[in-house]
Every structure is written in structure tokens, then in C-alpha cells.
PDB file of N, CA and C in Angstrom:
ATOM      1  N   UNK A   1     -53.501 255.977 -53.835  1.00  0.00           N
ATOM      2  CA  UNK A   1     -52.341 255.158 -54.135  1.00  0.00           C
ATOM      3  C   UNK A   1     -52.798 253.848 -54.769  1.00  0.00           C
ATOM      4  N   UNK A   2     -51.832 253.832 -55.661  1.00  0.00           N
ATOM      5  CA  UNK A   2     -52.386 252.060 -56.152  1.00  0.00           C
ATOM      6  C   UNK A   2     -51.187 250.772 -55.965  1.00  0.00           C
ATOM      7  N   UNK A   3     -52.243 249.683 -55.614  1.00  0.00           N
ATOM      8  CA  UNK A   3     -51.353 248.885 -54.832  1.00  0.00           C
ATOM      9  C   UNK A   3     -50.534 247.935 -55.913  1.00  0.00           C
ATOM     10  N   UNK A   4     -49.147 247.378 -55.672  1.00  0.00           N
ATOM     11  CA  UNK A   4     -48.417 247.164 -56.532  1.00  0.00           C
ATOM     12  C   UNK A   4     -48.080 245.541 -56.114  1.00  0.00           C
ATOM     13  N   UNK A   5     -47.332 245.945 -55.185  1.00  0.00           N
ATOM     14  CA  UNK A   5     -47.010 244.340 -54.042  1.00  0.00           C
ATOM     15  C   UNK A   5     -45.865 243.965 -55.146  1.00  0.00           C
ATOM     16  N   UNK A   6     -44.839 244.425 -55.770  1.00  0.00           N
ATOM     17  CA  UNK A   6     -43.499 244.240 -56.411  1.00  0.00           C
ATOM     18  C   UNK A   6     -42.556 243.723 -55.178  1.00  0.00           C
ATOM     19  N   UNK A   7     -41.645 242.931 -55.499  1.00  0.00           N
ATOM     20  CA  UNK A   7     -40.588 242.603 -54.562  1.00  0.00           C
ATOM     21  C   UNK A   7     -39.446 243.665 -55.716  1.00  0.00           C
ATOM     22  N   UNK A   8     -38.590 243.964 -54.111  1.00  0.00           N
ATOM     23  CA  UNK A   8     -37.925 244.886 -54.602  1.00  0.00           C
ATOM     24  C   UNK A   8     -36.426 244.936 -53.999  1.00  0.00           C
ATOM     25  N   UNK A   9     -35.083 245.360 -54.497  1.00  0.00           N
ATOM     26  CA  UNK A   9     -33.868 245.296 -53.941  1.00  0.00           C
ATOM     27  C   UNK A   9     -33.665 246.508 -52.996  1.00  0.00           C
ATOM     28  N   UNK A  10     -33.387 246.270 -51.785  1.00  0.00           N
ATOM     29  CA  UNK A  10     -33.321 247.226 -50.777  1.00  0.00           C
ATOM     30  C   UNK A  10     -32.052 246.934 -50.107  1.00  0.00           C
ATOM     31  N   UNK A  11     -31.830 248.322 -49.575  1.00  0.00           N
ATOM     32  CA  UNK A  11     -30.486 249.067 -48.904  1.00  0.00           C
ATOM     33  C   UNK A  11     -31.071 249.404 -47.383  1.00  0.00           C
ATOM     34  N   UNK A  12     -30.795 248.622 -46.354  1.00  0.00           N
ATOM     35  CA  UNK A  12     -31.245 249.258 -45.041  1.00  0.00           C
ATOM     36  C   UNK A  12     -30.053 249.174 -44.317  1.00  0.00           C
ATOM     37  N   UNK A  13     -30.679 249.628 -42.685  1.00  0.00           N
ATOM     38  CA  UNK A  13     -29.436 249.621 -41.889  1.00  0.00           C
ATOM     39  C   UNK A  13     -30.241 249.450 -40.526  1.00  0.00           C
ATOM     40  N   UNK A  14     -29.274 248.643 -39.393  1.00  0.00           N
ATOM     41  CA  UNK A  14     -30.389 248.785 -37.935  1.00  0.00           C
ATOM     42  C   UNK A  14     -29.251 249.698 -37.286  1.00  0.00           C
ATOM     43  N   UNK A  15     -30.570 250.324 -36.309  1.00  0.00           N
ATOM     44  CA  UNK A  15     -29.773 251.056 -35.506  1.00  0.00           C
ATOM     45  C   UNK A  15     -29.354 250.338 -34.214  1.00  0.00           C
ATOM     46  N   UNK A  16     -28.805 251.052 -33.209  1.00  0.00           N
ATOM     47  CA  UNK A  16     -28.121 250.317 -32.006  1.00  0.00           C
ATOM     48  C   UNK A  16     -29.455 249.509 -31.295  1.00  0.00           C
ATOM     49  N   UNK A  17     -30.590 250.294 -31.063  1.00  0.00           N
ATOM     50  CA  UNK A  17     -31.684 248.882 -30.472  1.00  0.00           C
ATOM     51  C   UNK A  17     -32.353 248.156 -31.146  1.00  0.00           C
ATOM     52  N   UNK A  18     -31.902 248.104 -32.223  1.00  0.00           N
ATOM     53  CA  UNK A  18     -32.531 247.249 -33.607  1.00  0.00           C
ATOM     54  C   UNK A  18     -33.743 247.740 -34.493  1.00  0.00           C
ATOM     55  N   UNK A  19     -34.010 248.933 -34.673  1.00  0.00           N
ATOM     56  CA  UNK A  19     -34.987 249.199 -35.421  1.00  0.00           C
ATOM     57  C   UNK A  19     -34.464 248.838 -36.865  1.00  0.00           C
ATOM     58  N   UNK A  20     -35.111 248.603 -37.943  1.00  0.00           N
ATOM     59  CA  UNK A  20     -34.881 247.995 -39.510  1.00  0.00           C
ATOM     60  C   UNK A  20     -35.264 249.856 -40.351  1.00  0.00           C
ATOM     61  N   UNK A  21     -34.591 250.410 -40.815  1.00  0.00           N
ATOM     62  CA  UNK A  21     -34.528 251.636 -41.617  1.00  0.00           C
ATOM     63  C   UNK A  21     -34.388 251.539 -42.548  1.00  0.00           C
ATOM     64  N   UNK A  22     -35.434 251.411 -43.662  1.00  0.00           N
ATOM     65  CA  UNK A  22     -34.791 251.348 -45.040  1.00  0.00           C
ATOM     66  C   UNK A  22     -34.348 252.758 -45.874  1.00  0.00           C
ATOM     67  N   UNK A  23     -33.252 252.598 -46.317  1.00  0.00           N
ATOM     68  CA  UNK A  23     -32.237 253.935 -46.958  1.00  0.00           C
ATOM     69  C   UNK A  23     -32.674 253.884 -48.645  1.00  0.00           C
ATOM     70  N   UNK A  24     -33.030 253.300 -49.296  1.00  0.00           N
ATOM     71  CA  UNK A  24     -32.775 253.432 -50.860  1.00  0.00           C
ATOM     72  C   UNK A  24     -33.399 251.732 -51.385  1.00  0.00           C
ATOM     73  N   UNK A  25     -34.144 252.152 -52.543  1.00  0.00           N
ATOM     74  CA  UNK A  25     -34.503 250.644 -53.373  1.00  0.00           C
ATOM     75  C   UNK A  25     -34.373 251.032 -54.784  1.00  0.00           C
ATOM     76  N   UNK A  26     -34.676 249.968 -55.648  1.00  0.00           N
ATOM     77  CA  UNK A  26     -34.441 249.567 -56.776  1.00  0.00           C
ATOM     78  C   UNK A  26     -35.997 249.056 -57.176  1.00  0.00           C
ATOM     79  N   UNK A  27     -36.599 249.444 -58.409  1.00  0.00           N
ATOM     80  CA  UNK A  27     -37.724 249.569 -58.575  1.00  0.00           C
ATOM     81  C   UNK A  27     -37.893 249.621 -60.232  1.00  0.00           C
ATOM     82  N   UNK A  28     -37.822 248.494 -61.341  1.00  0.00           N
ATOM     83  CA  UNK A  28     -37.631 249.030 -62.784  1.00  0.00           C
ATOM     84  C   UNK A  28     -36.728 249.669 -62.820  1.00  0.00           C
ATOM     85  N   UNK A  29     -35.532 249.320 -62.380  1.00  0.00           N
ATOM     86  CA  UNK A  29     -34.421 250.006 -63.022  1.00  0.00           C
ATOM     87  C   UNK A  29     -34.182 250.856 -62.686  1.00  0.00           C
ATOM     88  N   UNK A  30     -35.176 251.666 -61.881  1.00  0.00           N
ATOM     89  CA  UNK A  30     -34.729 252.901 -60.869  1.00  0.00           C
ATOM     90  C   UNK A  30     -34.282 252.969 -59.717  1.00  0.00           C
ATOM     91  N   UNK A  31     -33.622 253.840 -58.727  1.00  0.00           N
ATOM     92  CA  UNK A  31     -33.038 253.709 -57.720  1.00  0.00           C
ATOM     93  C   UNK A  31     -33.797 255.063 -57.220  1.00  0.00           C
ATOM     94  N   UNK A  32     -34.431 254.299 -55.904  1.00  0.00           N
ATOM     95  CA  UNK A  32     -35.219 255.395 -55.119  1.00  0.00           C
ATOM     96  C   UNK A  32     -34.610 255.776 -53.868  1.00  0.00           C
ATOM     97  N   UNK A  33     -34.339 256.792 -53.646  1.00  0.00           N
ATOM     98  CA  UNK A  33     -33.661 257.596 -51.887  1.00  0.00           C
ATOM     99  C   UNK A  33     -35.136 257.611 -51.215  1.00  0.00           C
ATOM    100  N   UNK A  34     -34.679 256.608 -49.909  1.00  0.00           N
ATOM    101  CA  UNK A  34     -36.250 256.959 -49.100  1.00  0.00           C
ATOM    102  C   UNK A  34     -36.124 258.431 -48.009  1.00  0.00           C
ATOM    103  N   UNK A  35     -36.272 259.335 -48.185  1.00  0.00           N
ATOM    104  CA  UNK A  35     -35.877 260.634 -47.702  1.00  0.00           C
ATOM    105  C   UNK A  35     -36.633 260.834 -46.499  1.00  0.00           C
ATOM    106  N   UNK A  36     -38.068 260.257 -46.138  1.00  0.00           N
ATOM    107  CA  UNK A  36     -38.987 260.517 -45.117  1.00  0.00           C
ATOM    108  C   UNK A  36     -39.738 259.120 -44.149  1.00  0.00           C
ATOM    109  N   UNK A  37     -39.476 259.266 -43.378  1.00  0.00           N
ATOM    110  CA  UNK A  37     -40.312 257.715 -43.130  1.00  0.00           C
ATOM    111  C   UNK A  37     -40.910 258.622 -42.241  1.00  0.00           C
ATOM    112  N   UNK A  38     -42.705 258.089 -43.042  1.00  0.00           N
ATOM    113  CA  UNK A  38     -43.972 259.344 -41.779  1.00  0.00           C
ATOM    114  C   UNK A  38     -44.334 258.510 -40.851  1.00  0.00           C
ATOM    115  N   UNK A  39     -44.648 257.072 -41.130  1.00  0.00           N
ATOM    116  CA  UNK A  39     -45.065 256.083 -40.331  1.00  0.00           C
ATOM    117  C   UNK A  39     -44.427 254.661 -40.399  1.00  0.00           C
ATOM    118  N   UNK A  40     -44.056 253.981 -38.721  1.00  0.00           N
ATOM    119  CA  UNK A  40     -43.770 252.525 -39.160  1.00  0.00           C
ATOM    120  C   UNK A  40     -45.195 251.605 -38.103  1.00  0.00           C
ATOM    121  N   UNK A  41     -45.489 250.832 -38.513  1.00  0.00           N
ATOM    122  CA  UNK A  41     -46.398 249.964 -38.063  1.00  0.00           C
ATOM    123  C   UNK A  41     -46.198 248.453 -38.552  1.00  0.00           C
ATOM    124  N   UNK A  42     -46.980 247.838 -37.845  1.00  0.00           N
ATOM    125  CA  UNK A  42     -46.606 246.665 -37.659  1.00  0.00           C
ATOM    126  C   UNK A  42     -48.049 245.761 -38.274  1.00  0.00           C
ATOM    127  N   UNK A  43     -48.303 245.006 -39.388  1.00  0.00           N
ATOM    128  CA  UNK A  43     -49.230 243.800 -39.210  1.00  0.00           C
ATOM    129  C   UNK A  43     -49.065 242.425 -39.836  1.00  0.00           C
ATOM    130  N   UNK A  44     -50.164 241.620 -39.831  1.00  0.00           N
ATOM    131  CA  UNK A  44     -49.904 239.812 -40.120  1.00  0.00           C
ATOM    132  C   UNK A  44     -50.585 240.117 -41.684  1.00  0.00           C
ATOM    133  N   UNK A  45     -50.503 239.754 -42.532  1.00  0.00           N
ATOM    134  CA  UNK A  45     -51.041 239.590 -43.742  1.00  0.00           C
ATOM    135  C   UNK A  45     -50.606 237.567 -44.010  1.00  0.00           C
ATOM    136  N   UNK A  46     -52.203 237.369 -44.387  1.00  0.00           N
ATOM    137  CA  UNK A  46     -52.095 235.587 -44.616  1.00  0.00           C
ATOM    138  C   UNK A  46     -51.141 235.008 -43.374  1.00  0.00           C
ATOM    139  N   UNK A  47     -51.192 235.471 -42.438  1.00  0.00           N
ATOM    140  CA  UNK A  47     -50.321 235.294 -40.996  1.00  0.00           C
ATOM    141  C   UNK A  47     -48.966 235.676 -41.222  1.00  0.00           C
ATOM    142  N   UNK A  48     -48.376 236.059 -41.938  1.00  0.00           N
ATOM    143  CA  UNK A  48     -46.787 236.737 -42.091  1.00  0.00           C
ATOM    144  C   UNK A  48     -46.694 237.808 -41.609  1.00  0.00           C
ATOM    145  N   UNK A  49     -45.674 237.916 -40.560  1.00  0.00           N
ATOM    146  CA  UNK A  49     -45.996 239.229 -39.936  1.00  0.00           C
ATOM    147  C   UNK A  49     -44.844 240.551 -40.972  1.00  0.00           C
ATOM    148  N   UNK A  50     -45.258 241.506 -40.835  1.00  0.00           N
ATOM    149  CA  UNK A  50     -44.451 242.116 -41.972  1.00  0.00           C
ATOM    150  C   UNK A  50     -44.458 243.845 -41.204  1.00  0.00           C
ATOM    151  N   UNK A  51     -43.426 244.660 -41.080  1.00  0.00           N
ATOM    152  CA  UNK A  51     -43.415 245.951 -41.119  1.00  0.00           C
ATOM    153  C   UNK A  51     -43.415 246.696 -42.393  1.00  0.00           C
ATOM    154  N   UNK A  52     -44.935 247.517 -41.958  1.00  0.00           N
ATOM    155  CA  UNK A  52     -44.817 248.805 -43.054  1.00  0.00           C
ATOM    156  C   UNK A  52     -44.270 250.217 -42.885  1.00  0.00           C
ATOM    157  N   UNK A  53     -44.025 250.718 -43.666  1.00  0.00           N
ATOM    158  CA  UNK A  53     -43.362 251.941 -43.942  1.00  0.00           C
ATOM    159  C   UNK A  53     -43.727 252.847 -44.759  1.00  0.00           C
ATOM    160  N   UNK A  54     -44.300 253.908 -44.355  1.00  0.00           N
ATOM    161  CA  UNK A  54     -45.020 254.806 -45.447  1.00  0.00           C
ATOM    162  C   UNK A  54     -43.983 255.805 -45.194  1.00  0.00           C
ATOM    163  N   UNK A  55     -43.558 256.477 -46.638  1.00  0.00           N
ATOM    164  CA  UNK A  55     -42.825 257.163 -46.638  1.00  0.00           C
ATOM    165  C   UNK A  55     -42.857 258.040 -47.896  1.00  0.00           C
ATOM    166  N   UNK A  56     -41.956 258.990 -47.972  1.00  0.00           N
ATOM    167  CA  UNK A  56     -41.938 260.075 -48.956  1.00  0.00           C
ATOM    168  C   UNK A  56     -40.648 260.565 -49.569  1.00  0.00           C
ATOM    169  N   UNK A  57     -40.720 260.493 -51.225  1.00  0.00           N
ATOM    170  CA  UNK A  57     -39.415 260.897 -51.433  1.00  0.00           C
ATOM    171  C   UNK A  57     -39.752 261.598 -52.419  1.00  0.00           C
ATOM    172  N   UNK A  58     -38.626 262.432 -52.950  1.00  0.00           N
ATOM    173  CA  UNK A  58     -38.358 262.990 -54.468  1.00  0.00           C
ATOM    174  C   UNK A  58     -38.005 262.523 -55.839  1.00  0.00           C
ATOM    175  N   UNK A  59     -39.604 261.748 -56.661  1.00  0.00           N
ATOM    176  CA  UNK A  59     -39.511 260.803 -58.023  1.00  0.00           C
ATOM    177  C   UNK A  59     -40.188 261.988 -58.838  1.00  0.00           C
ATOM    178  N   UNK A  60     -38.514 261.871 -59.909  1.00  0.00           N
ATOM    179  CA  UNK A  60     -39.032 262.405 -61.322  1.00  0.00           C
ATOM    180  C   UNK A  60     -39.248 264.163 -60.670  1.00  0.00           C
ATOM    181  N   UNK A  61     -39.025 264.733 -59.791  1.00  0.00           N
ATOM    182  CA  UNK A  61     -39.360 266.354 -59.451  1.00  0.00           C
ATOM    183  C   UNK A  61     -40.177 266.572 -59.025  1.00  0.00           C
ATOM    184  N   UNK A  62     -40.688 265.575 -58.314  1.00  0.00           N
ATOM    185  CA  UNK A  62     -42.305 265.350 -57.347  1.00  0.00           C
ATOM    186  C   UNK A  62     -42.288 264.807 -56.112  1.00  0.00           C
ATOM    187  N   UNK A  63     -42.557 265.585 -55.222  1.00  0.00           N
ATOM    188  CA  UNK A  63     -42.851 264.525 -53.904  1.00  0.00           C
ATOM    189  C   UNK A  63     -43.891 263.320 -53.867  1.00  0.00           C
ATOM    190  N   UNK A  64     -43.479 262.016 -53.675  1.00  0.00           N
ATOM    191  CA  UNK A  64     -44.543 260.866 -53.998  1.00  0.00           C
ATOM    192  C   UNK A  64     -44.577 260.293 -52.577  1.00  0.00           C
ATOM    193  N   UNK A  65     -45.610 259.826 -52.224  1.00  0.00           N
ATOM    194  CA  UNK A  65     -45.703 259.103 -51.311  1.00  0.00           C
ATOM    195  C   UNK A  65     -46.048 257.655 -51.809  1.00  0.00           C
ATOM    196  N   UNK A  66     -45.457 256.619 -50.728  1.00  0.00           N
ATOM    197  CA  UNK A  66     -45.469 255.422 -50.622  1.00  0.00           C
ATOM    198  C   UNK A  66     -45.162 254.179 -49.994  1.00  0.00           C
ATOM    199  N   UNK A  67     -45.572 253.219 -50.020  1.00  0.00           N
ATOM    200  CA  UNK A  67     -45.603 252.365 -49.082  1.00  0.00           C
ATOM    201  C   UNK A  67     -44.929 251.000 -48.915  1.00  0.00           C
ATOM    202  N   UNK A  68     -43.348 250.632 -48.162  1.00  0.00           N
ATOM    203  CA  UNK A  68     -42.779 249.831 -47.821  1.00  0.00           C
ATOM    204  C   UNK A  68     -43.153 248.538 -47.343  1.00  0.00           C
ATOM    205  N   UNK A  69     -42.919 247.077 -47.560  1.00  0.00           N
ATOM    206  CA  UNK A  69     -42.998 246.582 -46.546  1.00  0.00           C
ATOM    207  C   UNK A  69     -42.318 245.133 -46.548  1.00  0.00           C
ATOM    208  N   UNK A  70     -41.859 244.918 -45.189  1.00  0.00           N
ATOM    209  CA  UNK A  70     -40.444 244.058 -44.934  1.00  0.00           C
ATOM    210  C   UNK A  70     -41.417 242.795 -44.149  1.00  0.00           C
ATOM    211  N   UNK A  71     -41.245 241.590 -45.137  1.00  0.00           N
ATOM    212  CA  UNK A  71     -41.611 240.329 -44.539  1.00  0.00           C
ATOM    213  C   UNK A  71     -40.921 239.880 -43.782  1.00  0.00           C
ATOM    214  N   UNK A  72     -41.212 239.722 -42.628  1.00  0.00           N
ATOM    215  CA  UNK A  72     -40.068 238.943 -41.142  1.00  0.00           C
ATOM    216  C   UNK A  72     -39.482 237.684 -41.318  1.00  0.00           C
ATOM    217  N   UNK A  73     -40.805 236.881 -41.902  1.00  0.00           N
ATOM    218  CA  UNK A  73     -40.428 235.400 -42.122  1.00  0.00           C
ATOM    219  C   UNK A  73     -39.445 235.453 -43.138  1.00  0.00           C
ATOM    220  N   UNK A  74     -39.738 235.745 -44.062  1.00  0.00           N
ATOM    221  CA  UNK A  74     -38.558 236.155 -45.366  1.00  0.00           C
ATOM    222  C   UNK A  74     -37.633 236.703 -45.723  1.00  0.00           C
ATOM    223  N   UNK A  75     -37.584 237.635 -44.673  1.00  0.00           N
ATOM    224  CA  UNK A  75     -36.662 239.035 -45.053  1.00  0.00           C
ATOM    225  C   UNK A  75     -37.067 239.229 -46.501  1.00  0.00           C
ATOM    226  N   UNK A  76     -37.972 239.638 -47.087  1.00  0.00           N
ATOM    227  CA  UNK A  76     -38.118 240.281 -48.236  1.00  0.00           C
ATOM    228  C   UNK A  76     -38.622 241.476 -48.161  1.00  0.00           C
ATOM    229  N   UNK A  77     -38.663 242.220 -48.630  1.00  0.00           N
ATOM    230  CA  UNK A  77     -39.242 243.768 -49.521  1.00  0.00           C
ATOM    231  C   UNK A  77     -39.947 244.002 -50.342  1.00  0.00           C
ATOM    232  N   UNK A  78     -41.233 244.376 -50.439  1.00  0.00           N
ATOM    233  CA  UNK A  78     -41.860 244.736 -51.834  1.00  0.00           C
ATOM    234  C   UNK A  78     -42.224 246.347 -51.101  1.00  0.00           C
ATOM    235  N   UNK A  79     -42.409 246.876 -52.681  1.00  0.00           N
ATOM    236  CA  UNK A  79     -43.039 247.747 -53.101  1.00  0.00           C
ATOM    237  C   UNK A  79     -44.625 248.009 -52.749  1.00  0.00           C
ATOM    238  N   UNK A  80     -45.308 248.096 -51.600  1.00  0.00           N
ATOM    239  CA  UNK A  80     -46.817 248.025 -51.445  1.00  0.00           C
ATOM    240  C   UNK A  80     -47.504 248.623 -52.379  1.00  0.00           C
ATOM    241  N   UNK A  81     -47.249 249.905 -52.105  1.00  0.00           N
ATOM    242  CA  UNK A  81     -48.275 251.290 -52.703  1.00  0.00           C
ATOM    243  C   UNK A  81     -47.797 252.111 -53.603  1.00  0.00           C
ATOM    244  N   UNK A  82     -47.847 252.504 -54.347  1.00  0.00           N
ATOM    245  CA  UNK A  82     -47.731 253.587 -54.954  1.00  0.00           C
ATOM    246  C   UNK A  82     -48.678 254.736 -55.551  1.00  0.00           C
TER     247      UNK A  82
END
């Protein structure tokens, strides 16, 4: 995978004990369905604590894997991995 670190427009939702689920982003003009979340984990990058999300969807007629991640301090989104 190659790393990207794009901020990106995201569609999530929490559930009833508060987990953060992201549903769909925006990426160049594209709109991605996040269809699989394989892993969520938790770390500090430059001390910001941030949840990642590796996940898997259907781009272009291909299963791609890739990698989410939600800054706490910020509430922002980028694009990690691709």
C-alpha cells in the first residue's frame, strides 16, 4: 500500500455505545462505499490520538484495501493508505 495522508469528506454514524463507523468518502471526486471494516485500532501520531480503520471495498471492479483514519483532536479524516 502506498501512503497518501489526503484529508478527505466522510459520511459516518455512532452506534448506541458510541463506536465512530465510517459508511462512505469522497476522494478526487470519487465517492467510495466502505463495505468491510477488517480492523479498528487505536494510536498517537506527533501525540494526536487518531483511530484507524483498515478496510475493504469495491474500486473500479476490484477489491482494494485501505486505510482510514479519524483525528480525535480534530475530528478530521484522511485517506492513510492506499
Amino acid at each position: 500500500m502506498k501512503v497518501v495522508m489526503a484529508p478527505i469528506e466522510m459520511i459516518a454514524w455512532f452506534d448506541i455505545p458510541g463506536m465512530l463507523r465510517p459508511i462512505r468518502f469522497r476522494h478526487d471526486g470519487n465517492v467510495v462505499k466502505v463495505e468491510q471494516i477488517i480492523r479498528m485500532s487505536e494510536e498517537k501520531l506527533a501525540g494526536n490520538r487518531m483511530k484507524v480503520y483498515e478496510c475493504q471495498s469495491e474500486i473500479n471492479g476490484q477489491m482494494k484495501r485501505f486505510e482510514l483514519k479519524f483525528e480525535l483532536g480534530t475530528c478530521k479524516w484522511f485517506l492513510f493508505k492506499i
